[in-house]
N, C-alpha and C. Protein backbone atom coordinates (compact mmCIF):
# COMPACT_ATOMS: atom_id res chain seq x y z
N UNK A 1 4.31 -85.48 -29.73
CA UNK A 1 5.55 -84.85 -30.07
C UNK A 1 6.35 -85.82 -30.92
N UNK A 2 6.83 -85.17 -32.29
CA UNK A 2 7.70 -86.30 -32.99
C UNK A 2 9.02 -85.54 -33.44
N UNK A 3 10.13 -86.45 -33.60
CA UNK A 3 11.27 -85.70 -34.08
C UNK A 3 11.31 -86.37 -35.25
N UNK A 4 11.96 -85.25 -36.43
CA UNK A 4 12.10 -85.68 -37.76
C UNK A 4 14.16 -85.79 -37.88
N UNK A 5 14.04 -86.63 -38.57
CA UNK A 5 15.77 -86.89 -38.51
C UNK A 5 15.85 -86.31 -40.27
N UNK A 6 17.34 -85.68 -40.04
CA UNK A 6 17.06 -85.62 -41.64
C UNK A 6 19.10 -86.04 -42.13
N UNK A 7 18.84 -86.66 -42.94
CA UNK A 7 20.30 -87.16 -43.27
C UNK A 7 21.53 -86.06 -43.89
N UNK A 8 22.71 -86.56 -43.48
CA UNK A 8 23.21 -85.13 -44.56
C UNK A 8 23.67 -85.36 -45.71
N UNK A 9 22.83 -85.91 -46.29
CA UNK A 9 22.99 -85.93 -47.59
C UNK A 9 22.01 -85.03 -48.05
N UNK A 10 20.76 -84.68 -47.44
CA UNK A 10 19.85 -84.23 -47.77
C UNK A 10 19.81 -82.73 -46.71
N UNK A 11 20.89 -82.23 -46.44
CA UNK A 11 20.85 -81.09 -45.59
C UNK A 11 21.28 -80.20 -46.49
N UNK A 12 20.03 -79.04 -46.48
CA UNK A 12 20.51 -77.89 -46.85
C UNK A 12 20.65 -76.88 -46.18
N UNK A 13 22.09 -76.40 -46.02
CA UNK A 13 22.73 -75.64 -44.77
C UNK A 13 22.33 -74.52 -45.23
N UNK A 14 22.23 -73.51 -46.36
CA UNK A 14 21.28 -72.32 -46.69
C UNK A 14 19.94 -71.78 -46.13
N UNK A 15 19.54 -73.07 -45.78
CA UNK A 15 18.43 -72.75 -44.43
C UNK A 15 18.55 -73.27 -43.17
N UNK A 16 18.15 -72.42 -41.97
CA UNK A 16 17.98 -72.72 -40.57
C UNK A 16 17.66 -74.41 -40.57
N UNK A 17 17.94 -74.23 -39.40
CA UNK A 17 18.05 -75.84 -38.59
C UNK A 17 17.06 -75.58 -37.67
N UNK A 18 15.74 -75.61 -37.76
CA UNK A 18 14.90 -75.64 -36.73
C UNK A 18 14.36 -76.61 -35.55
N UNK A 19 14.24 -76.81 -34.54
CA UNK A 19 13.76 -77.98 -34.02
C UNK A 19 12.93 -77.50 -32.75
N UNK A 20 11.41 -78.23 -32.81
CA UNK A 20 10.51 -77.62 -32.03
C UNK A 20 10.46 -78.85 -31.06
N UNK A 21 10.54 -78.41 -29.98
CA UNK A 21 10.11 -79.47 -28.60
C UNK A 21 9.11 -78.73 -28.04
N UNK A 22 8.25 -79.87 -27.34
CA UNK A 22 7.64 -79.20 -26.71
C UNK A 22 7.13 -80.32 -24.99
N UNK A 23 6.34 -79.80 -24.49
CA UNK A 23 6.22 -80.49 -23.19
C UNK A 23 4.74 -80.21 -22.62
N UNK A 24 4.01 -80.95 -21.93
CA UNK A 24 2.56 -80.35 -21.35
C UNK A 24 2.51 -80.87 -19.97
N UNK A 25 2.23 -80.00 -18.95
CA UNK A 25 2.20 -80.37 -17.49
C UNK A 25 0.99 -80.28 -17.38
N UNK A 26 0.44 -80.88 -16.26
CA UNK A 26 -0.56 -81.31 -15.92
C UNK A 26 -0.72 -81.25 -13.98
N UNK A 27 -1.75 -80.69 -13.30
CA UNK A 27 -1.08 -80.08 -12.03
C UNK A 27 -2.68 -79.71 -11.37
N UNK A 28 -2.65 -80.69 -10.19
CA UNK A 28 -4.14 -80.27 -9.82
C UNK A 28 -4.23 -79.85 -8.84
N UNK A 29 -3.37 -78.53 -8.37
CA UNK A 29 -3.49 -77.75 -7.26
C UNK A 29 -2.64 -78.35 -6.65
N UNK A 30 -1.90 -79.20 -6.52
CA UNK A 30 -1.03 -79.05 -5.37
C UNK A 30 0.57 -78.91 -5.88
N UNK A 31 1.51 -79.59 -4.80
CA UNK A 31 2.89 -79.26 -5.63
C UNK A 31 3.41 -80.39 -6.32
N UNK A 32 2.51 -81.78 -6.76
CA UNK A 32 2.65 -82.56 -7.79
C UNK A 32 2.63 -82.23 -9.14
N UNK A 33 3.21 -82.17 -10.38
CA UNK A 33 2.90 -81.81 -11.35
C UNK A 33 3.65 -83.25 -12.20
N UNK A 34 2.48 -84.01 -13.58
CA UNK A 34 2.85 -84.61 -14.16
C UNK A 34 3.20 -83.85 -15.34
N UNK A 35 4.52 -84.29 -16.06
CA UNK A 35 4.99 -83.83 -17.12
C UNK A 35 5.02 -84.27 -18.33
N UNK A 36 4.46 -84.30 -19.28
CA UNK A 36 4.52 -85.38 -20.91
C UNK A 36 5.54 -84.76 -21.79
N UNK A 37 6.27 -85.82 -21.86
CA UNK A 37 7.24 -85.40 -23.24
C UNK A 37 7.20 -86.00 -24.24
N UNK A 38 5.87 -86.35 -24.47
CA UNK A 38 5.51 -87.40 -25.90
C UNK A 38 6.08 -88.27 -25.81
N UNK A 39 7.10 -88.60 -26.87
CA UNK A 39 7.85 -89.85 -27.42
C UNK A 39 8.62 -90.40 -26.40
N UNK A 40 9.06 -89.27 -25.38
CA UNK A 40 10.16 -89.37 -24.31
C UNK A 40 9.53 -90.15 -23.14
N UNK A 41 8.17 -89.89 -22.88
CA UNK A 41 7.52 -90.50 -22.05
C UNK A 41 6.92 -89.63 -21.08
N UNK A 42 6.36 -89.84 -19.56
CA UNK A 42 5.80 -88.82 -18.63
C UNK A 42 6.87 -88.86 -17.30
N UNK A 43 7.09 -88.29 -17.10
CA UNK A 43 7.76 -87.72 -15.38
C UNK A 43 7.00 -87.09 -14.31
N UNK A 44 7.63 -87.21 -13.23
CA UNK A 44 6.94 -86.51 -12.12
C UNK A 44 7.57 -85.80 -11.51
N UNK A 45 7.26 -84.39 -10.95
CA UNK A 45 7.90 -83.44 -10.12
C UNK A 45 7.09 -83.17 -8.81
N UNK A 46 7.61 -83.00 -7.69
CA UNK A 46 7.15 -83.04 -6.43
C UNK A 46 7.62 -82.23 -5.69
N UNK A 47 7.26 -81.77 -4.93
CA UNK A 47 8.03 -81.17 -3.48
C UNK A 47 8.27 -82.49 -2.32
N UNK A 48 9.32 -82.04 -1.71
CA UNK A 48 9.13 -82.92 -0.17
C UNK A 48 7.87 -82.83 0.58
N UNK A 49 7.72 -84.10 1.53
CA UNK A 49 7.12 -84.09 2.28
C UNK A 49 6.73 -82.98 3.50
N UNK A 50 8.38 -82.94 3.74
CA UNK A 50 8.13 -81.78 4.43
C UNK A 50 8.14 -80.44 4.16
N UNK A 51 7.46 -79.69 3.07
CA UNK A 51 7.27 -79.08 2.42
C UNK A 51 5.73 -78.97 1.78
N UNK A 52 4.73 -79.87 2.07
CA UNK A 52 3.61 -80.03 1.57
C UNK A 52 3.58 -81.25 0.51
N UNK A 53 4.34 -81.53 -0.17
CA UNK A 53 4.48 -82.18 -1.17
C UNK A 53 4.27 -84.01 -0.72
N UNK A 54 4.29 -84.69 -1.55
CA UNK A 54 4.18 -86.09 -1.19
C UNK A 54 5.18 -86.91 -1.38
N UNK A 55 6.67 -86.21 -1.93
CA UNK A 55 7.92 -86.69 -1.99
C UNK A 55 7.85 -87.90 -3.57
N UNK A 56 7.39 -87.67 -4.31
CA UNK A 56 6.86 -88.89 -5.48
C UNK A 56 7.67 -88.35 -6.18
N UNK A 57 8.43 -87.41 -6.59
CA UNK A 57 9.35 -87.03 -7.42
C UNK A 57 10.64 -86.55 -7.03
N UNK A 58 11.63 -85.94 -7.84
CA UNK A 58 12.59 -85.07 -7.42
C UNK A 58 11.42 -83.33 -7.83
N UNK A 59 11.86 -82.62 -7.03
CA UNK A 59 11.54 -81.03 -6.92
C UNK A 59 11.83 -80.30 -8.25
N UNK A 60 10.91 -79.75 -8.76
CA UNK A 60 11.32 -78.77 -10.00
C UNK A 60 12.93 -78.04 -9.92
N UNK A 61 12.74 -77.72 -8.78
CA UNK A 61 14.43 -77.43 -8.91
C UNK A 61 15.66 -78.51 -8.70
N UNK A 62 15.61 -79.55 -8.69
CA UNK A 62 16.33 -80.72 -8.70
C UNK A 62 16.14 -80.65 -10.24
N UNK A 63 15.12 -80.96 -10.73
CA UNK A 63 14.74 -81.33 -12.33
C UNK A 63 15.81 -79.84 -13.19
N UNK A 64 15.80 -79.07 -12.97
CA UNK A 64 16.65 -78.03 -13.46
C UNK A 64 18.47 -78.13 -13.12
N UNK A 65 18.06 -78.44 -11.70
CA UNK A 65 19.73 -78.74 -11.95
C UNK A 65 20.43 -79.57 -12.62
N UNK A 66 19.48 -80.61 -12.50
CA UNK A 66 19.56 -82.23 -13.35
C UNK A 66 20.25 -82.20 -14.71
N UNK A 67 19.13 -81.12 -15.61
CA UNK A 67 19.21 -80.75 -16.89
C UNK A 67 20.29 -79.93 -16.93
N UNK A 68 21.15 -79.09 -15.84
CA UNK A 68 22.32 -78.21 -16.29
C UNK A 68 23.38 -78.98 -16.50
N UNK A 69 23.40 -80.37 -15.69
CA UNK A 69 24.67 -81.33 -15.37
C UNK A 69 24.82 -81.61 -16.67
């Protein structure tokens, strides 16, 4: 994943401002899932322990609230 910077000197506002992100999880049956954000680096999402999970992350829904703050 790469981001392109573009200066404004060189912005032409007549066309859209596009910007593609993207992300790839990775998840081998249980409720661990590793996350790649390329340039950004990898994360981990987990469930609790007591929940099945192995507690190695914050919970997909922690990770969402995270991102609303």
């Amino acid at each position: 994943m790469t981001t392109r910077v573009v200066s404004q000197e060189n912005l032409d506002l007549s066309q859209p401002i596009i910007r593609k992100k993207s992300l790839s999880v990775r998840n081998n049956g249980t409720l661990k899932s590793v996350v790649d954000g390329g340039e950004f680096g990898t994360f981990i999402t987990d469930g609790p322990a007591a929940h099945g999970g192995t507690g190695e992350g914050p919970s997909p829904l922690q990770v969402v609230l995270g991102a609303l703050w």
